[in-house]
Protein backbone atom coordinates (compact mmCIF):
# COMPACT_ATOMS: atom_id res chain seq x y z
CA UNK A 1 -7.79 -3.54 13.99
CA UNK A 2 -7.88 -3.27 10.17
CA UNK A 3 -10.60 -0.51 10.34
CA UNK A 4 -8.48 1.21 12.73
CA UNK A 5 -5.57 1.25 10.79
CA UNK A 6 -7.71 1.99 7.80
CA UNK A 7 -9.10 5.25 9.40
CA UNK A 8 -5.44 6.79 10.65
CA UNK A 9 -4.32 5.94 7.13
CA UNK A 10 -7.45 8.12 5.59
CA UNK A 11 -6.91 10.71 8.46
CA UNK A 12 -3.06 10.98 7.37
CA UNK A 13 -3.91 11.39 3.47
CA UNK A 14 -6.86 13.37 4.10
CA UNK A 15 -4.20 16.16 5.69
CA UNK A 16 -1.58 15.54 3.79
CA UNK A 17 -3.51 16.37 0.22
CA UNK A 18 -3.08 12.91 -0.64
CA UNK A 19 0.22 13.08 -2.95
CA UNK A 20 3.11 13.18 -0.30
CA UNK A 21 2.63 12.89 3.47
CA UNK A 22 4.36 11.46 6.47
CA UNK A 23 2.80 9.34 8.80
CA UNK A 24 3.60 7.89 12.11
CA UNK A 25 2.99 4.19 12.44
CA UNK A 26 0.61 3.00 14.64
CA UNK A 27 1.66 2.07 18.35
CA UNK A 28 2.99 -1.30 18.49
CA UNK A 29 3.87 -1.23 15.01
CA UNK A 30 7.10 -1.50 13.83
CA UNK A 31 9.58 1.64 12.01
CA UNK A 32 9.43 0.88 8.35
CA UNK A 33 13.32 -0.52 8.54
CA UNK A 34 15.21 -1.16 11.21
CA UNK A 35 17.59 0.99 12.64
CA UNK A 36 15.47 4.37 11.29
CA UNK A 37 16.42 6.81 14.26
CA UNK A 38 12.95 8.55 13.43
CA UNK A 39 9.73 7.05 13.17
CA UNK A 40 8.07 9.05 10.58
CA UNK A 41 8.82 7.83 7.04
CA UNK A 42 7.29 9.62 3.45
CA UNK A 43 4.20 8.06 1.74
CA UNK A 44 4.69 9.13 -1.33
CA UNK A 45 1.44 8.80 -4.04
CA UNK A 46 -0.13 7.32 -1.19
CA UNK A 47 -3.56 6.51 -2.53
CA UNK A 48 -7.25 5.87 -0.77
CA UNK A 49 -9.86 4.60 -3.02
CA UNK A 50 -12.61 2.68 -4.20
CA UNK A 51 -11.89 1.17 -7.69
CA UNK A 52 -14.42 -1.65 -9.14
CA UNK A 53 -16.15 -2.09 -5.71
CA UNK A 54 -12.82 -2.85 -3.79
CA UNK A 55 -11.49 -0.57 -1.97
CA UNK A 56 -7.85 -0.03 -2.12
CA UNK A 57 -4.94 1.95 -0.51
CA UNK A 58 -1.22 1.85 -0.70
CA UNK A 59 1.93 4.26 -1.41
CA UNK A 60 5.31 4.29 -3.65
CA UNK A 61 8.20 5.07 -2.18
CA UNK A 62 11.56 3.48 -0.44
CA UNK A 63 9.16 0.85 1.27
CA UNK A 64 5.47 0.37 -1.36
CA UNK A 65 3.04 -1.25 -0.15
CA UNK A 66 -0.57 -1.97 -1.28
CA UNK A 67 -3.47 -3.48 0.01
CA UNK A 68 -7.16 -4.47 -1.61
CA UNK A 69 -9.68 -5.07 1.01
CA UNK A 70 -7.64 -4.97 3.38
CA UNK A 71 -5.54 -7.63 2.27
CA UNK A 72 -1.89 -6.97 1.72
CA UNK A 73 -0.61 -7.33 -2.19
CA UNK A 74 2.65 -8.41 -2.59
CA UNK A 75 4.28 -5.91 -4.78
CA UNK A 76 7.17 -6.54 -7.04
CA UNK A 77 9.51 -3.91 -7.70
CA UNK A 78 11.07 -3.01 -10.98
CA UNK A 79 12.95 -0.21 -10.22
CA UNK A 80 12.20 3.17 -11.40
CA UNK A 81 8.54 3.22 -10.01
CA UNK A 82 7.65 0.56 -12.35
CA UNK A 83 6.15 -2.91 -10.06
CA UNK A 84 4.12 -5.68 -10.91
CA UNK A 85 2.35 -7.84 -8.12
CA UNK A 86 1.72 -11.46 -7.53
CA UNK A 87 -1.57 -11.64 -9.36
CA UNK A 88 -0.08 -10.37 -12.30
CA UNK A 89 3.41 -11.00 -12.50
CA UNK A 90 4.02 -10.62 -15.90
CA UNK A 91 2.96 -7.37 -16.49
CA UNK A 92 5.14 -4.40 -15.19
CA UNK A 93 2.82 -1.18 -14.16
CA UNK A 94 4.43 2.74 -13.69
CA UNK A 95 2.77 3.04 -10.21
CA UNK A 96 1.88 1.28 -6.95
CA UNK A 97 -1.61 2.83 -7.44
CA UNK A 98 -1.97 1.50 -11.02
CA UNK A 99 -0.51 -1.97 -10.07
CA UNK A 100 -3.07 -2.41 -7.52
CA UNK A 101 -6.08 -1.54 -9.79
CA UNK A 102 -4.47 -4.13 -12.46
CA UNK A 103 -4.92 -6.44 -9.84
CA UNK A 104 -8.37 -6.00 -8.87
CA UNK A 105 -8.88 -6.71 -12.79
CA UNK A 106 -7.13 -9.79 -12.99
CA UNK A 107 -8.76 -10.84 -9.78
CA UNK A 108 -12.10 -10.02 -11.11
CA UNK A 109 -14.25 -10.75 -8.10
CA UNK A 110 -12.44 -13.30 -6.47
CA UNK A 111 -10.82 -12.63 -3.01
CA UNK A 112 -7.10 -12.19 -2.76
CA UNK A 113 -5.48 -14.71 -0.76
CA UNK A 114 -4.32 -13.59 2.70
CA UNK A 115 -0.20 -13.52 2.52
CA UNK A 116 1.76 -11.82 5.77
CA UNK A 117 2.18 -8.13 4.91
CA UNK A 118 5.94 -7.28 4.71
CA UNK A 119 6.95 -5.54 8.38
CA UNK A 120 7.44 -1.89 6.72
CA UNK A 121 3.35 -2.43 5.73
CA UNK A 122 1.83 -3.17 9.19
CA UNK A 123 0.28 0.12 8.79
């Protein structure tokens, strides 16, 4: 399922140029919120990439979301693009794509732990 997923998400940002697309969640899935009358939402800096041997993907926008290995990071959000995650909680990153690679630092090899992605990530 996760390579699926995986694949239409590097299909989308493959067509979309990689800085702003819209995507259409997978059947079964979920809208991003509920009560969105359309099921497309924007993926803005969405991001596909291998970065210190993990591979990692996410996107900013109303709804971030960010994922290493597969895994789902829990993002914190500052407001004004600016997050931190659960790995590193005390420091505050400009970027859901910079936030994620400051976690595969401070995870430094280890695995992240598995944590329920938030319903607007079931990508």
């Amino acid at each position: 399922m996760r390579r699926l997923a995986t694949t239409a998400l590097t299909a989308t940002l493959l067509s979309g140029g990689g800085l702003a697309v819209t995507a259409t969640p997978a059947a079964g899935t979920a809208p991003p919120s509920a009560g969105v009358a359309d099921d497309n939402y924007s993926l803005v800096g969405a991001f596909v990439e291998r970065y210190h041997g993990r591979y990692i993907y996410g996107w900013g926008g109303t709804q971030p979301c960010a994922f290493i290995d597969g895994v789902s990071l829990e993002l914190i959000d500052h407001g004004q693009n600016w997050y931190s995650s659960a790995v590193n909680a005390y420091e505050k990153t400009f970027g859901v794509r910079a936030t994620t690679r400051a976690a595969v630092r401070s995870l430094a090899g280890a695995d992240l732990q598995p944590t329920e992605p938030p319903a607007h990530c079931r990508f």
